[in-house]
C-alpha atoms as a PDB file:
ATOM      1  CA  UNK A   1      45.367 274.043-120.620  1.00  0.00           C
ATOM      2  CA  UNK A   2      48.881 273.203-120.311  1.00  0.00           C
ATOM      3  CA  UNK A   3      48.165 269.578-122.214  1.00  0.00           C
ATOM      4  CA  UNK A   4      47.772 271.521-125.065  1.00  0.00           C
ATOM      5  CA  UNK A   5      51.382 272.527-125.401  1.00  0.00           C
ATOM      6  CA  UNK A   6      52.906 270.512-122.819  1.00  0.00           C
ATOM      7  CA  UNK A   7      53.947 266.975-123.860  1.00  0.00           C
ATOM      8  CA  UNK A   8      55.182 266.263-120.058  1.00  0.00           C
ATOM      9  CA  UNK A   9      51.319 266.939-119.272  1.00  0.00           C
ATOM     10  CA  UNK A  10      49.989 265.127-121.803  1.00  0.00           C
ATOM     11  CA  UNK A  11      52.088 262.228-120.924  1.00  0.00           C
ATOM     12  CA  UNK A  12      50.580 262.779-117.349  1.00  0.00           C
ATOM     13  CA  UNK A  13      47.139 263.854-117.576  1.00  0.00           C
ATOM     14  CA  UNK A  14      46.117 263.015-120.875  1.00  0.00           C
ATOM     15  CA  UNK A  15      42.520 263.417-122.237  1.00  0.00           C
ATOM     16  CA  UNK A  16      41.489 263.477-118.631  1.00  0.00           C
ATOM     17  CA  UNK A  17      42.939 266.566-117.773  1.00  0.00           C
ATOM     18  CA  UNK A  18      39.959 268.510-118.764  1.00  0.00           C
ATOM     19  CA  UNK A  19      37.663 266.616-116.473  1.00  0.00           C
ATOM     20  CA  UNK A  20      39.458 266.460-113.584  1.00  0.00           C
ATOM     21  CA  UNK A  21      39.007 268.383-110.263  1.00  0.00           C
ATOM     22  CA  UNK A  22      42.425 270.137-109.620  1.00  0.00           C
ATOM     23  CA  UNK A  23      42.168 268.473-106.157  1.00  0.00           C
ATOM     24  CA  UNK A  24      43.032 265.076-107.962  1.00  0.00           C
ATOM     25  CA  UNK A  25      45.766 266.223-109.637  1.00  0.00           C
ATOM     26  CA  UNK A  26      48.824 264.538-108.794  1.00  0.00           C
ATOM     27  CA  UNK A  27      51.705 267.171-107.441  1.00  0.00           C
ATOM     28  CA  UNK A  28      55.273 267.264-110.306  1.00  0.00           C
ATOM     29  CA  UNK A  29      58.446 267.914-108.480  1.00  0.00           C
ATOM     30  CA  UNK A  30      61.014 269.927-109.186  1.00  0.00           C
ATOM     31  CA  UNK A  31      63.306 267.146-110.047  1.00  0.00           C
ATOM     32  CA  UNK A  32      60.811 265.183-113.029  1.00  0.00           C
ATOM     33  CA  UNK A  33      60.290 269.000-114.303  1.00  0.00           C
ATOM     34  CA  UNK A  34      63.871 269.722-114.399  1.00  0.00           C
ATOM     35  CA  UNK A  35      64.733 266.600-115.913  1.00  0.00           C
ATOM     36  CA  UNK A  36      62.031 266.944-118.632  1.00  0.00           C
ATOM     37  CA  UNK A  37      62.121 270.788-119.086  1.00  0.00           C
ATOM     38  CA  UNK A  38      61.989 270.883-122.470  1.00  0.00           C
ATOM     39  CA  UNK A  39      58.690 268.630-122.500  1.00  0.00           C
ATOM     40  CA  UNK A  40      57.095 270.856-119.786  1.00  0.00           C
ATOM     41  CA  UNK A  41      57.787 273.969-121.135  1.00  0.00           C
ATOM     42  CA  UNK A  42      54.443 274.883-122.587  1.00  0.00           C
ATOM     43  CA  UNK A  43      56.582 277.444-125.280  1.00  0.00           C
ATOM     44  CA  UNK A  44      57.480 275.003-127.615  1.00  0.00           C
ATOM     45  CA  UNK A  45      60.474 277.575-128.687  1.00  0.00           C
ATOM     46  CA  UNK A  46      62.240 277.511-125.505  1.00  0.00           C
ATOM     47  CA  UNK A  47      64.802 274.875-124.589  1.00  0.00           C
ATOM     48  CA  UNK A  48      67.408 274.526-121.105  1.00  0.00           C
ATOM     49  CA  UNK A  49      70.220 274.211-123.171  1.00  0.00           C
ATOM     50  CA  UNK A  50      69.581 277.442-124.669  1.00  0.00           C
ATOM     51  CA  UNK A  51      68.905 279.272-121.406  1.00  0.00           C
ATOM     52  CA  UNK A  52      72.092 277.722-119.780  1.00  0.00           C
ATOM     53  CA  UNK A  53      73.991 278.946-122.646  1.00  0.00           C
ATOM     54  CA  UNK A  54      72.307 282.400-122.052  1.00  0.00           C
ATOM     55  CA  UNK A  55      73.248 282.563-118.386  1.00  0.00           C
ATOM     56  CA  UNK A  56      76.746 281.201-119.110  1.00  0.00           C
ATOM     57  CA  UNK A  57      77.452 284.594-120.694  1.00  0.00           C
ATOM     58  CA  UNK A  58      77.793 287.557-117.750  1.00  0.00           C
ATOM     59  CA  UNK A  59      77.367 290.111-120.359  1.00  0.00           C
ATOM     60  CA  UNK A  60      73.288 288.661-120.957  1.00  0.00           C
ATOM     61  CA  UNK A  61      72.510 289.328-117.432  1.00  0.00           C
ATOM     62  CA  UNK A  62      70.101 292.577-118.747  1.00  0.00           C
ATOM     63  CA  UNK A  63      68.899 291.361-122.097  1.00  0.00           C
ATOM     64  CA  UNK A  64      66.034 289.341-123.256  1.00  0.00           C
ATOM     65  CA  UNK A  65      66.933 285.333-124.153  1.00  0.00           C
ATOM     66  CA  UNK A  66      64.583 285.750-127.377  1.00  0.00           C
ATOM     67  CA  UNK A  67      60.946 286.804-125.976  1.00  0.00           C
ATOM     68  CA  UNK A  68      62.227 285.705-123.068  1.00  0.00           C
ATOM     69  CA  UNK A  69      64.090 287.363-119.892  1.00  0.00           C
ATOM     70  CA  UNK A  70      66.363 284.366-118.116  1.00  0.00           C
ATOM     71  CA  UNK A  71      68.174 285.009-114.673  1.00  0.00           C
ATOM     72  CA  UNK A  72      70.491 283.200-112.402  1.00  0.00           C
ATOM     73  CA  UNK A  73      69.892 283.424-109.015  1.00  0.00           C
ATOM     74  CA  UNK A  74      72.005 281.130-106.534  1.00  0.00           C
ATOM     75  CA  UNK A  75      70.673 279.668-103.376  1.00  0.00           C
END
């Protein structure tokens, strides 16, 4: 479950998690996941700072950010 290696969901669901129907769930928004990436990510290895880096670099766009492949796509 992600609680298990997401602090942002731990914070959220806690020990409850397990026993709740996903209908009770509460929705996450971009925004709060955005803002706490790092805490939602449930790879502990991979941080936004790192990934923005990555993408920075037009010369990354076909290799692998660690075990990891990272894009850029504009809206």
């Amino acid at each position: 479950m992600a609680v298990d290696k997401s602090p942002l969901y731990r914070r959220r669901l806690g020990a409850r998690a397990a026993s709740m129907p996903p209908a009770e769930l509460l929705p996450v928004g971009k925004a709060e996941l955005m803002r706490g990436f790092d805490d939602w990510a449930t790879d502990r290895d991979i941080h936004l700072d790192e990934i923005h880096r990555f993408i920075a670099d037009p010369g990354n766009s076909l290799r692998r950010c660690g075990h990891w492949a990272a894009l850029l796509i504009a809206a």
